[in-house]
N, C-alpha and C. Protein backbone atom coordinates (compact mmCIF):
# COMPACT_ATOMS: atom_id res chain seq x y z
N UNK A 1 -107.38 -83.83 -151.55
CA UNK A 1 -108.60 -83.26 -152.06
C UNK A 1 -108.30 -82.14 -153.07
N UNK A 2 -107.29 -81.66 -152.53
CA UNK A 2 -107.04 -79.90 -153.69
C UNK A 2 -106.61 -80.64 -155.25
N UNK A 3 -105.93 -82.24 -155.06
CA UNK A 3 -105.56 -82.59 -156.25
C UNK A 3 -106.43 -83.22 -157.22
N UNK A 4 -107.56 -83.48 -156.77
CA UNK A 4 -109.26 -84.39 -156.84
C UNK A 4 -110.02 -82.60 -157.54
N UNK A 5 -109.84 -82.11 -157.13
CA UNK A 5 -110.76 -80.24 -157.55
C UNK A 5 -109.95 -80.32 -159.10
N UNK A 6 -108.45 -80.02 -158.50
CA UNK A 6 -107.73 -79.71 -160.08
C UNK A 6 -108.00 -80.39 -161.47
N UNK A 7 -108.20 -82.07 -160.58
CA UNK A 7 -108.24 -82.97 -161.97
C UNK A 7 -109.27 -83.05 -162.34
N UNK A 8 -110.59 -83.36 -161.73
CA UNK A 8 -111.78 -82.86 -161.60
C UNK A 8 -112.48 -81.43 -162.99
N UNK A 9 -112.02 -80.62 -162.35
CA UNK A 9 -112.08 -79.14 -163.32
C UNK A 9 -111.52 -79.31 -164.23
N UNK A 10 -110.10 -79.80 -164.80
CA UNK A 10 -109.36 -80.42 -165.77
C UNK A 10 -110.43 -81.02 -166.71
N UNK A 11 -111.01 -82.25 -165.94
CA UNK A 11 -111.54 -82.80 -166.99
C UNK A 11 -112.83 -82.06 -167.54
N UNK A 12 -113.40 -81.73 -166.69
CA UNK A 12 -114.86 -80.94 -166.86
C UNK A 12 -114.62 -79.99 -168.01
N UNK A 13 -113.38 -79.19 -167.63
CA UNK A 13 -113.06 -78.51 -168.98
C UNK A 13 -112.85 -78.44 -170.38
N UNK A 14 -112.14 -80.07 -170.11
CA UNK A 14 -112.04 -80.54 -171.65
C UNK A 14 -113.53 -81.47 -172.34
N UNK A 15 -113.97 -82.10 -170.99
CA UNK A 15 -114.90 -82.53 -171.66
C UNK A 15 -116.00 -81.84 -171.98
N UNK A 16 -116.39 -80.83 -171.36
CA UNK A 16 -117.84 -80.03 -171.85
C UNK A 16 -117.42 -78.38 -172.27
N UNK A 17 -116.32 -78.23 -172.46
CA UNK A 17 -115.78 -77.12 -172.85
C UNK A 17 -115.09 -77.01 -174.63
N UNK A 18 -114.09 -77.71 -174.57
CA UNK A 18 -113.54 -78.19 -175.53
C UNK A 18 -113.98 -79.04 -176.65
N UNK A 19 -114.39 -80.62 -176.02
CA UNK A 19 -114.56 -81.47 -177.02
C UNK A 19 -116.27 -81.82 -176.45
N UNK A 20 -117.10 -80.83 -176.40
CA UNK A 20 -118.70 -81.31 -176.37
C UNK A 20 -118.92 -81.99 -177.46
N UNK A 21 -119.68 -82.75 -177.02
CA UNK A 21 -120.01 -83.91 -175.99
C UNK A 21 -119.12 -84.45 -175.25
N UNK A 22 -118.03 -84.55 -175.52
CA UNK A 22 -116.77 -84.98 -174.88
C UNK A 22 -116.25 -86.33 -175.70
N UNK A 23 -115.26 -86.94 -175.10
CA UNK A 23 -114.68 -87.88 -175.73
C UNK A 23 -115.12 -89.67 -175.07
N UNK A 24 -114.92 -90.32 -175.91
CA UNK A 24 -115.21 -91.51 -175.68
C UNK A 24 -114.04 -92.00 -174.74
N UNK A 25 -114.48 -92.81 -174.03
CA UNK A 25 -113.33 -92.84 -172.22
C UNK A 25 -112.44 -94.18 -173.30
N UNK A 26 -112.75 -95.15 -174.48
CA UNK A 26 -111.99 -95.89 -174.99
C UNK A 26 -111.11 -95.96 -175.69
N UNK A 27 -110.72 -93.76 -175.95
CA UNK A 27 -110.12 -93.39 -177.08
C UNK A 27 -108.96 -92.88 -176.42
N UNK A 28 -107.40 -93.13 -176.75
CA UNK A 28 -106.12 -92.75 -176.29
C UNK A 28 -106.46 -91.16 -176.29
N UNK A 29 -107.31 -89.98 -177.23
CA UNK A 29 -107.38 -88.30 -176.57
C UNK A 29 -107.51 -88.19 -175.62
N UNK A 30 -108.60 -89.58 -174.71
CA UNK A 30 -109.35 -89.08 -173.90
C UNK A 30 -108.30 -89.45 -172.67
N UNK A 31 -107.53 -90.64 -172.36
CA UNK A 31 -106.29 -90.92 -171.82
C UNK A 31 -105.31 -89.21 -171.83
N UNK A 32 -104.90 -88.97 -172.64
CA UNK A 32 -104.06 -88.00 -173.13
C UNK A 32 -104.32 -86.69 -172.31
N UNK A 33 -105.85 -86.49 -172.41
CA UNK A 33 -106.40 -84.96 -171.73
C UNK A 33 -106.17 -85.54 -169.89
N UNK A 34 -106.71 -86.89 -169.59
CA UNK A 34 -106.74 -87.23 -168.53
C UNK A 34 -105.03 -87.01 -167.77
N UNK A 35 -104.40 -86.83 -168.37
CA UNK A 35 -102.86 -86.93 -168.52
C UNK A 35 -102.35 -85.67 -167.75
N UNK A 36 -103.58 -84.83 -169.00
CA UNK A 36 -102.95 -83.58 -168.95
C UNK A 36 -103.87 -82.83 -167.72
N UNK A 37 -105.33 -83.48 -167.14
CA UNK A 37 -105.77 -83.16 -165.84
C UNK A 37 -105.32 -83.26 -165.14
N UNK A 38 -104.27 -84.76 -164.50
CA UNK A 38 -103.86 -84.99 -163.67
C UNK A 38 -102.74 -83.86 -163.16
N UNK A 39 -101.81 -83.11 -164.84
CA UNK A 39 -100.90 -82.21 -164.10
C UNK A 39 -101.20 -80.77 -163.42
N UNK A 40 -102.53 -80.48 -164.07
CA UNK A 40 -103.43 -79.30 -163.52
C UNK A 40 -103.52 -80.07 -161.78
N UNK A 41 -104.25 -81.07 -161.67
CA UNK A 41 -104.38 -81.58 -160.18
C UNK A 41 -103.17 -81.04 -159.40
N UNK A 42 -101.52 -81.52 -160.12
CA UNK A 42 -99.85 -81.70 -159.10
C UNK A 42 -100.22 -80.14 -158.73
N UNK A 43 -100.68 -79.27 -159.93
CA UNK A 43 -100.38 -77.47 -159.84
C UNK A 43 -101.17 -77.01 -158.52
N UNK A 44 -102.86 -78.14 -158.77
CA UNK A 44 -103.58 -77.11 -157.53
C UNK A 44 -102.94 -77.94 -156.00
N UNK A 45 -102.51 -78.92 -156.14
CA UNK A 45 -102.05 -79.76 -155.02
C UNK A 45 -100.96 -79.08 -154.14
N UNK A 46 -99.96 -78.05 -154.95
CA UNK A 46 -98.56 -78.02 -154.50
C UNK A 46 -98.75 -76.92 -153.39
N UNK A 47 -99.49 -75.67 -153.77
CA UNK A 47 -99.50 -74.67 -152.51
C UNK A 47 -100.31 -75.32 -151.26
N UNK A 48 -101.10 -76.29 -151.48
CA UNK A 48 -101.99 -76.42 -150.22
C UNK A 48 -100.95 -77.31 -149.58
N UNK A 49 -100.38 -78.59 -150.22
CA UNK A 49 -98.85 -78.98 -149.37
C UNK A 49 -97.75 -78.53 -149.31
N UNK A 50 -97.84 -77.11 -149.50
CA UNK A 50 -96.44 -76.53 -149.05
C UNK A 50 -96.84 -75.63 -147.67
N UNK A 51 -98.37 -75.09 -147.61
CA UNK A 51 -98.84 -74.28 -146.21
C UNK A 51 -98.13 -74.96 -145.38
N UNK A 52 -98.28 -76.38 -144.84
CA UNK A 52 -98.40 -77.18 -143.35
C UNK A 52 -96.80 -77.31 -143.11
N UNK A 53 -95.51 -77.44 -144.65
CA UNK A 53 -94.18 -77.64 -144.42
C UNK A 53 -93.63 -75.55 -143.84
N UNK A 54 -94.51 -75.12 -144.46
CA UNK A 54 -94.10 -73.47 -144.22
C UNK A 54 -94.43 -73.47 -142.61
N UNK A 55 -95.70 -73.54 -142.36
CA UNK A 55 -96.07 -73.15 -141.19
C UNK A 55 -95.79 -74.35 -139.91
N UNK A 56 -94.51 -75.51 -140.33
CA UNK A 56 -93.75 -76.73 -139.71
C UNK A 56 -94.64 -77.31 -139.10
N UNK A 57 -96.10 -77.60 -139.69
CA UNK A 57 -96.62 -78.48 -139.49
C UNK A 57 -96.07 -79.97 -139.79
N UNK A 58 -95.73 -79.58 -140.89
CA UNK A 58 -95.51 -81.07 -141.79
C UNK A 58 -93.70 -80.56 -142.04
N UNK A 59 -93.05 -82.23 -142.19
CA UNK A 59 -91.74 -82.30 -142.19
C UNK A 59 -91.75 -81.96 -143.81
N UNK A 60 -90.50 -81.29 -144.07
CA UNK A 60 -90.15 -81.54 -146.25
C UNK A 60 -89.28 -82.77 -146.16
N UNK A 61 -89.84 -83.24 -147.43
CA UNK A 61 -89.41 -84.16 -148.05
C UNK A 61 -87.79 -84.10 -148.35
N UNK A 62 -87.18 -84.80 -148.36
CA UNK A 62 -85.55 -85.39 -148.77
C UNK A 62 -85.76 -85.27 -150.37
N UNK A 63 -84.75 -85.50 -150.55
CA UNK A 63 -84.21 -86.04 -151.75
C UNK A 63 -84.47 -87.16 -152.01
N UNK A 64 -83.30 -88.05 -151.24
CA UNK A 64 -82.76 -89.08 -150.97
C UNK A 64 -82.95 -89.49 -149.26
N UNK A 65 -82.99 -90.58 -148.76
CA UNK A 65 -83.13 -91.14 -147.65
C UNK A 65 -82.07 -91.16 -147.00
N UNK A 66 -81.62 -90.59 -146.19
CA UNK A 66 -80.18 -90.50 -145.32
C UNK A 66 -80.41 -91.80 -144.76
N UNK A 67 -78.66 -92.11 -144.39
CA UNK A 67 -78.43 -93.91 -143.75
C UNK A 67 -79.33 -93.81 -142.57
N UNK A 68 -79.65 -92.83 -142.05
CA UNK A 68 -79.85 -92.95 -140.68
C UNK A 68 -81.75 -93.25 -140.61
N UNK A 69 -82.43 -93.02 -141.56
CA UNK A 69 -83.25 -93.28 -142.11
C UNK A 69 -83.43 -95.08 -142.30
N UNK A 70 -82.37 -95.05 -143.30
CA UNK A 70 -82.95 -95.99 -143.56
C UNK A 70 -82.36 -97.56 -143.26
N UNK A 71 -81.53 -97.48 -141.46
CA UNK A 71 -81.36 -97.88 -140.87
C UNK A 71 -82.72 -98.66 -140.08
N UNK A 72 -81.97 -100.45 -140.43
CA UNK A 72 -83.40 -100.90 -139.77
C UNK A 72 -84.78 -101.62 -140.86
N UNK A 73 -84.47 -100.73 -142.21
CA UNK A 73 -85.43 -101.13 -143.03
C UNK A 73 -84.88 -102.30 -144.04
N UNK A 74 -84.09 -102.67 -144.08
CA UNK A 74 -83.32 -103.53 -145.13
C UNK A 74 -82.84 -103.23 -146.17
N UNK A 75 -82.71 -102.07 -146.42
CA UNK A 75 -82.49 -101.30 -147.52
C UNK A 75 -80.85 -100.38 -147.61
N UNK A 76 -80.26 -100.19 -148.21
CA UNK A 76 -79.10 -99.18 -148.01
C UNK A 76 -78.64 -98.66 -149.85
N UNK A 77 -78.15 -97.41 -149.62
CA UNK A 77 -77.75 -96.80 -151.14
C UNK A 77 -76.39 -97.09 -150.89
N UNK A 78 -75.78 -97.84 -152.35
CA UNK A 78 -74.69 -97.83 -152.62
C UNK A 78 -74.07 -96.01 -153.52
N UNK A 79 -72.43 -96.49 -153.22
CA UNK A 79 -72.04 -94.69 -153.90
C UNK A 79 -72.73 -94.60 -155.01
N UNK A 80 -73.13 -95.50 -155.67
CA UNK A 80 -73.49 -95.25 -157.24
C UNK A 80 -75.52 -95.07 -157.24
N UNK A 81 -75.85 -94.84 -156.33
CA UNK A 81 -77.30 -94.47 -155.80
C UNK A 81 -78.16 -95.62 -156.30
N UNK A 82 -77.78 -97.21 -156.16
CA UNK A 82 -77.98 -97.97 -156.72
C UNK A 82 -79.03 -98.62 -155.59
N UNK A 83 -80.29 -98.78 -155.59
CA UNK A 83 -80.75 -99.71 -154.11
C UNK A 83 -80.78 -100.73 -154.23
N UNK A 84 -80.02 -101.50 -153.47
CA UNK A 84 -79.54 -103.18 -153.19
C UNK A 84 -80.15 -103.53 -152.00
N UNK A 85 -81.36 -104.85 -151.65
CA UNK A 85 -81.48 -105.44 -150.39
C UNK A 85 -79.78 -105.85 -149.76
N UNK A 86 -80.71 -105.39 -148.11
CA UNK A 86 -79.00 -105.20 -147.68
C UNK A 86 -79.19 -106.99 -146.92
N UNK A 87 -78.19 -107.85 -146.43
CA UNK A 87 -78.20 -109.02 -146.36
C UNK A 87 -78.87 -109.46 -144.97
N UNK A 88 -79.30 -110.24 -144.62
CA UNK A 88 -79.38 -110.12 -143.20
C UNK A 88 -78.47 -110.21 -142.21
N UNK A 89 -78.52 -109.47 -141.09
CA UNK A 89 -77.46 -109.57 -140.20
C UNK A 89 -76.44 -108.28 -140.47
N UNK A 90 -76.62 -107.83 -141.52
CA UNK A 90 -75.12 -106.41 -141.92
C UNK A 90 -76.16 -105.51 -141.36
N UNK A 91 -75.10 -104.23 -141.38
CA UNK A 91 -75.64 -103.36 -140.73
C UNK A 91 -75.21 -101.61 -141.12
N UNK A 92 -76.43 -101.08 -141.61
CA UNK A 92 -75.45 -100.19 -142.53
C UNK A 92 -74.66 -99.15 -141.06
N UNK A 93 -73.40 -98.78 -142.15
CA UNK A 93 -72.44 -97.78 -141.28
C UNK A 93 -72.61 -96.39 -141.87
N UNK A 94 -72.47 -95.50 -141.22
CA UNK A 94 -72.24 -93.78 -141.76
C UNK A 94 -71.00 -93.44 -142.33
């Protein structure tokens, strides 16, 4: 929802702020600003999902998927961080 407000206001801004009347939804500006709402949305999104990892509600995110993870799913990273379906029957090792 906090990322729906950001993009939301984003657009509201450009469209009745900036370019009144606003822009035609068939024109690549109007793509472009939408672009640039969506990154206002990531900005208002990031503190409200970082509260629940601060206060260990919520787990943080990896990087990368440790084997132990992703043991089970069919999946395994080669050294070269390459993802290859793993075959049936193998079994990844640590």
């Amino acid at each position: 929802m906090s990322f729906q407000i950001g993009l939301f206001a984003g657009m509201w801004f450009h469209q009745e702020v900036l370019f009144a009347p606003g822009l035609a939804k068939t024109t690549a500006p109007y793509w472009l600003v939408m672009q640039l709402a969506m990154i206002v949305g990531f900005f208002t999104a990031w503190p409200v999902n970082g509260w629940p990892v601060r206060a260990g509600r919520k787990e943080k995110m990896r990087l990368r998927p440790t084997a132990t993870a992703l043991r089970g799913s069919g999946m395994f990273i080669t050294p070269g961080t390459v993802w290859k379906s793993q075959p049936p029957g193998s079994h990844i090792t640590e």
